[in-house]
N, C-alpha and C. Protein backbone atom coordinates (compact mmCIF):
# COMPACT_ATOMS: atom_id res chain seq x y z
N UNK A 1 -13.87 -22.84 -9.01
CA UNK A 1 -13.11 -23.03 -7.77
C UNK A 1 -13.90 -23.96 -6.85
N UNK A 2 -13.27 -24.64 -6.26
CA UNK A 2 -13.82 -26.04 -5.54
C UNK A 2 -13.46 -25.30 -4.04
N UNK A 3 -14.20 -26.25 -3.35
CA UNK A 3 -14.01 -25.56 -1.42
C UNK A 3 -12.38 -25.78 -1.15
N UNK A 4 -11.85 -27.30 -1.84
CA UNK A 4 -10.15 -27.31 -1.63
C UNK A 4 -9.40 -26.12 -1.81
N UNK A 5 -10.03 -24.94 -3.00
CA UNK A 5 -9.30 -24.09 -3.75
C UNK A 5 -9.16 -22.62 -2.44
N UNK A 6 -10.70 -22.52 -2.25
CA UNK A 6 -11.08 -21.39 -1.32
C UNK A 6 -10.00 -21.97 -0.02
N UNK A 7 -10.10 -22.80 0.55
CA UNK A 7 -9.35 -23.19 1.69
C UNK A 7 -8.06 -22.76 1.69
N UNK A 8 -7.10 -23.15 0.57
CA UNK A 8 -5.91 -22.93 0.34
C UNK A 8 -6.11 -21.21 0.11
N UNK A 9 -6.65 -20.77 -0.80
CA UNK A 9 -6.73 -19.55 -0.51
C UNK A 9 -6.38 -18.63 0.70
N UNK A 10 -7.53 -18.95 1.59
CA UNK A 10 -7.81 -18.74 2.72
C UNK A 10 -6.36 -18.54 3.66
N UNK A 11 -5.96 -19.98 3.32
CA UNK A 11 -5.04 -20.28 4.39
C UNK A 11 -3.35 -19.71 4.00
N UNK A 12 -2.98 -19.64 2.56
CA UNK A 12 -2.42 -18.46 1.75
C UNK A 12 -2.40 -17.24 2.50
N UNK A 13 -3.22 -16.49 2.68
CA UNK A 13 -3.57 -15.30 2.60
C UNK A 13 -3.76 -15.02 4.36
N UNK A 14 -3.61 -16.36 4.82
CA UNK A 14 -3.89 -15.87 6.38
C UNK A 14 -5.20 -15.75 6.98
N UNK A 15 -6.05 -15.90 6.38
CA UNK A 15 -7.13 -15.35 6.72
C UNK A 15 -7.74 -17.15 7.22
N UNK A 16 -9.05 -17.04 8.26
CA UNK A 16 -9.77 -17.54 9.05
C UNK A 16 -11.40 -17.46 8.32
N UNK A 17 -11.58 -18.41 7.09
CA UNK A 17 -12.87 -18.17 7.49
C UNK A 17 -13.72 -19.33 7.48
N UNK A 18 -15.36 -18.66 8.35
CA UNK A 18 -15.90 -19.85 8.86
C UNK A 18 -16.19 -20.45 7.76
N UNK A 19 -16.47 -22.06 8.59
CA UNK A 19 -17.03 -23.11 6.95
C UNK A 19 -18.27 -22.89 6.86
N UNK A 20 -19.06 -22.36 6.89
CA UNK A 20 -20.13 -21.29 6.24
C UNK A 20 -20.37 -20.72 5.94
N UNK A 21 -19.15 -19.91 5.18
CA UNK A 21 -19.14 -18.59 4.04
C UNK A 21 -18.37 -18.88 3.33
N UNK A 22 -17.74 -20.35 3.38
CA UNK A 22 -16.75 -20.52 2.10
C UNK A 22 -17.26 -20.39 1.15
N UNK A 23 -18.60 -21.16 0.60
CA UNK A 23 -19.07 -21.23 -0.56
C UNK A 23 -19.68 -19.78 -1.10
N UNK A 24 -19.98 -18.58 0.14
CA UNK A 24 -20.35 -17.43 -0.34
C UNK A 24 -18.43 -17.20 -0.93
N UNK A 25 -17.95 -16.85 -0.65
CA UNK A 25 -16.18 -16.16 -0.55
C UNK A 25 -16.10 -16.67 -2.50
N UNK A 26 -15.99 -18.25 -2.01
CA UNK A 26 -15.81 -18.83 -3.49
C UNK A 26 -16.76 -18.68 -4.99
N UNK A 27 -17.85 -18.24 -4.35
CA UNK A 27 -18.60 -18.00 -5.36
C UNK A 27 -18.04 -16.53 -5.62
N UNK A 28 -18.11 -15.38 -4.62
CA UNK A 28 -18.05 -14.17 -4.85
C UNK A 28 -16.28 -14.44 -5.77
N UNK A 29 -15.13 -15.14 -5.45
CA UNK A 29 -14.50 -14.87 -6.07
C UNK A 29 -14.29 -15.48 -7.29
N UNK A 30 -15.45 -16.42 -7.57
CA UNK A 30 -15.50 -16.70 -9.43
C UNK A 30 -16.15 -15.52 -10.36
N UNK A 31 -17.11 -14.97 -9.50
CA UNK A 31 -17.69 -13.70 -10.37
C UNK A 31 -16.35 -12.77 -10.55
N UNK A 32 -15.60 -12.40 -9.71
CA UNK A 32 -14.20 -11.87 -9.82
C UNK A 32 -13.67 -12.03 -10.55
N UNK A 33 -13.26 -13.25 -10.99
CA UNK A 33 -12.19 -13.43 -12.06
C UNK A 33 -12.66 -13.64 -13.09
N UNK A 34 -14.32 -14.06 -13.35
CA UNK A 34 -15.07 -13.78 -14.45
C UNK A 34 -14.92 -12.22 -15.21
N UNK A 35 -15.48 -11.24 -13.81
CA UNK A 35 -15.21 -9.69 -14.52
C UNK A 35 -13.72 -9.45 -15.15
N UNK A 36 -12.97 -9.98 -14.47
CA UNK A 36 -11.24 -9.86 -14.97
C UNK A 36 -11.32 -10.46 -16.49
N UNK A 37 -11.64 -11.69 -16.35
CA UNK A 37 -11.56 -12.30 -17.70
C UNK A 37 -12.54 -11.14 -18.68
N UNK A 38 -13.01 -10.52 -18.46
CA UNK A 38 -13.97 -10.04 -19.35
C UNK A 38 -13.03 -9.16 -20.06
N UNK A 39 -12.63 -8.21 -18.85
CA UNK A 39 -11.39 -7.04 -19.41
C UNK A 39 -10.45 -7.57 -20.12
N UNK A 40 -9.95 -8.88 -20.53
CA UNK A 40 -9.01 -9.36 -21.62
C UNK A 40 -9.75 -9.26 -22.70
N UNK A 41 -10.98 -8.89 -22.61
CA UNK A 41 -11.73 -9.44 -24.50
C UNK A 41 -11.61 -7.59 -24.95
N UNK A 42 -11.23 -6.71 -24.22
CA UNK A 42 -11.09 -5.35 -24.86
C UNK A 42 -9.83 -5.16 -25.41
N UNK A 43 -10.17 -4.21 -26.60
CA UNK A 43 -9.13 -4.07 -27.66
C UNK A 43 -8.80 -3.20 -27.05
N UNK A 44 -7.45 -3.17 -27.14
CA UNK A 44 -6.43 -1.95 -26.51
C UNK A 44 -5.23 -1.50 -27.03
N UNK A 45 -5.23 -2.14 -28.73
CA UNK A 45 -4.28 -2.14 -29.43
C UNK A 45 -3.99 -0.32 -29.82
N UNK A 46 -5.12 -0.15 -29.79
CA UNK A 46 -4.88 1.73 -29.91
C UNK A 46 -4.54 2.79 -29.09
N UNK A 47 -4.80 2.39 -27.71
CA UNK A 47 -4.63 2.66 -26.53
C UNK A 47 -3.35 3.28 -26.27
N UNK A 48 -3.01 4.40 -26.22
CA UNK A 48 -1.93 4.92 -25.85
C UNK A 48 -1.36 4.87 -24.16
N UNK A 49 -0.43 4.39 -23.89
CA UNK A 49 -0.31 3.86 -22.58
C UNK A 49 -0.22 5.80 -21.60
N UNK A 50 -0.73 5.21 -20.30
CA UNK A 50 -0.87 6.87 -19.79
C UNK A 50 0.12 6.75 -18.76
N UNK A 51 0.54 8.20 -18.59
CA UNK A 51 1.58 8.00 -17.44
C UNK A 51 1.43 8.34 -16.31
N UNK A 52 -0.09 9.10 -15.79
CA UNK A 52 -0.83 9.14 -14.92
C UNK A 52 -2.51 9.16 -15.56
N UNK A 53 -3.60 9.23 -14.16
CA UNK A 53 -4.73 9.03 -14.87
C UNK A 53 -5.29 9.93 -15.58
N UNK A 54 -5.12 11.52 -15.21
CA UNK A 54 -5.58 13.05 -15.51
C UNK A 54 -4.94 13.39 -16.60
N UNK A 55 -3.65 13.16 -17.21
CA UNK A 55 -2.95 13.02 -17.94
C UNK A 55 -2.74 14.47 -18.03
N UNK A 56 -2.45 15.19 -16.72
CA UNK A 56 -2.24 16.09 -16.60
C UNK A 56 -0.76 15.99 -16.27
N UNK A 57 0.33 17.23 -16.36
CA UNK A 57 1.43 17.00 -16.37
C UNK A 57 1.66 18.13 -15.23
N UNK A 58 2.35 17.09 -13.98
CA UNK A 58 2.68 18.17 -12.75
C UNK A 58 4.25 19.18 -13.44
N UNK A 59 3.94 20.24 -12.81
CA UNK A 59 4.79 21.05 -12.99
C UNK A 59 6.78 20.33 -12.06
N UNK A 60 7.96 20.27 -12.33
CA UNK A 60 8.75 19.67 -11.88
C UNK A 60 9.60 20.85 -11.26
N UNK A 61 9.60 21.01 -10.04
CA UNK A 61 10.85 21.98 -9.70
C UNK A 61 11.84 21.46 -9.48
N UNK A 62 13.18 22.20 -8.97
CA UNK A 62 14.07 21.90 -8.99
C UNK A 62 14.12 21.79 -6.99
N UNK A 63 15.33 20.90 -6.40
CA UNK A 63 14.79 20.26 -4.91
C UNK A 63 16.04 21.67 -4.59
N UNK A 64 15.77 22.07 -3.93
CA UNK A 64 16.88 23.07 -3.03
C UNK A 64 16.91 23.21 -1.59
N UNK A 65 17.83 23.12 -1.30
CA UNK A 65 18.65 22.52 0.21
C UNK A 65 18.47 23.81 1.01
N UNK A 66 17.74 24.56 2.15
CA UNK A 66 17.93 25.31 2.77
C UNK A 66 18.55 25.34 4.13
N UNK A 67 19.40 25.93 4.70
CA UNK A 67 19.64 25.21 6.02
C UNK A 67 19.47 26.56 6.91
N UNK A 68 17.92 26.26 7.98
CA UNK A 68 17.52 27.06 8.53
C UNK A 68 17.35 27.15 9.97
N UNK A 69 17.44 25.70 10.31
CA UNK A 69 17.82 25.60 11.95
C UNK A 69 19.19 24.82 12.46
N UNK A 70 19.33 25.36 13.26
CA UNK A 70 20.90 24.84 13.57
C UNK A 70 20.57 23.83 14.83
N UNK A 71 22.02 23.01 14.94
CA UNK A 71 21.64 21.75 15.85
C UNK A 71 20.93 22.42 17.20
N UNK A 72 21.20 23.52 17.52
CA UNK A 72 20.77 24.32 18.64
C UNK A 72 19.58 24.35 18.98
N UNK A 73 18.88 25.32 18.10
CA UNK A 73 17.89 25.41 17.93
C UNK A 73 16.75 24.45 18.14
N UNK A 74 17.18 23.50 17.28
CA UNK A 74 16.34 22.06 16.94
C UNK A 74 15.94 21.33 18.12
N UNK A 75 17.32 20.89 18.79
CA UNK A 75 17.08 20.56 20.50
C UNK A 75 17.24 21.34 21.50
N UNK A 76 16.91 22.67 21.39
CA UNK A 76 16.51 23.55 22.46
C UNK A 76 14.71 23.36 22.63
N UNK A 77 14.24 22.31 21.75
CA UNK A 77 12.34 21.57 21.76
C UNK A 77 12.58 20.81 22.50
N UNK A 78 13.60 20.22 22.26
CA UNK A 78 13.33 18.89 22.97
C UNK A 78 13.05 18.43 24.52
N UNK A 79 12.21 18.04 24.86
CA UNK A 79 12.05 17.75 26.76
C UNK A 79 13.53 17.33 27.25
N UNK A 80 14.29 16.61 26.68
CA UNK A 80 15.30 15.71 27.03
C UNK A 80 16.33 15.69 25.82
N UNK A 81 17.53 16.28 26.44
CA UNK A 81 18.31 16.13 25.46
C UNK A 81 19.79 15.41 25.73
N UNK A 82 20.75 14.35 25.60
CA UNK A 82 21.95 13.63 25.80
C UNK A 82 22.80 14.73 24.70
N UNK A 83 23.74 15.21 25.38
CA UNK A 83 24.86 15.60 24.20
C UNK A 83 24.16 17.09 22.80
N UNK A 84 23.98 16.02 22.00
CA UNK A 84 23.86 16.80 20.27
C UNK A 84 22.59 15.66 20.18
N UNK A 85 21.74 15.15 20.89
CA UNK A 85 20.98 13.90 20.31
C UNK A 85 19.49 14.18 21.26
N UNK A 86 18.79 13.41 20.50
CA UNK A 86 17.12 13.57 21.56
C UNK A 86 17.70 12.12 22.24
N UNK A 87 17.01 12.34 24.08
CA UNK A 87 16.81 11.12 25.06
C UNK A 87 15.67 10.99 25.07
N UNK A 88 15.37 9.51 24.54
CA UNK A 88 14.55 9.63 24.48
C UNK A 88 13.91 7.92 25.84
N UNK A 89 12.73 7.35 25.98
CA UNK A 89 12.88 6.47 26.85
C UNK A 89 13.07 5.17 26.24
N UNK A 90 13.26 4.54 26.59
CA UNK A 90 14.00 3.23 26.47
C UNK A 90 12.66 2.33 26.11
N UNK A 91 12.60 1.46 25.09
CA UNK A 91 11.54 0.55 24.64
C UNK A 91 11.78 -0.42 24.50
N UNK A 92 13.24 -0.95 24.63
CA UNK A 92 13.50 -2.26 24.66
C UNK A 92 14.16 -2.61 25.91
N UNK A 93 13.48 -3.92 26.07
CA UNK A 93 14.24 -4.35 27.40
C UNK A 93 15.05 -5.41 27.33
């Protein structure tokens, strides 16, 4: 990666940095994609793909609907209430 490369990078990504750490940034991100490239030279042809990392299997319940507070209830909390609805203050002007 050349300083043109880091720049565009940089400027990609939004980011600001000074022209005196480009060449640290660009170096640090050739060792980067060096380690990446490395992980392509492993065989993984045996590798059974996982479907989490623990390969532990969460238990799945079933979702059930309870209905335990009524509209009443709910905004009888509220500091401020319009109608059936929270008032709340105004943030746009």
């Amino acid at each position: 990666m050349s300083d043109i490369d880091i720049k565009r990078i940089s400027y990609l990504a939004k980011l600001k940095l000074p022209e005196e750490k480009e060449e640290f940034y660009a170096n640090s991100l050739k060792e980067i994609i060096k380690w990446v490239d490395n992980l392509k030279k492993i065989d993984t042809k045996e590798v059974k793909p996982l479907h989490n990392v623990t390969e532990k299997t969460e238990s799945i319940r079933n979702d059930e609907v309870y209905k335990n507070n009524s509209v009443e209830e709910i905004l009888d909390n509220a500091p401020e209430r319009a109608q059936n609805f929270f008032k709340v203050p105004k943030v746009v002007e």
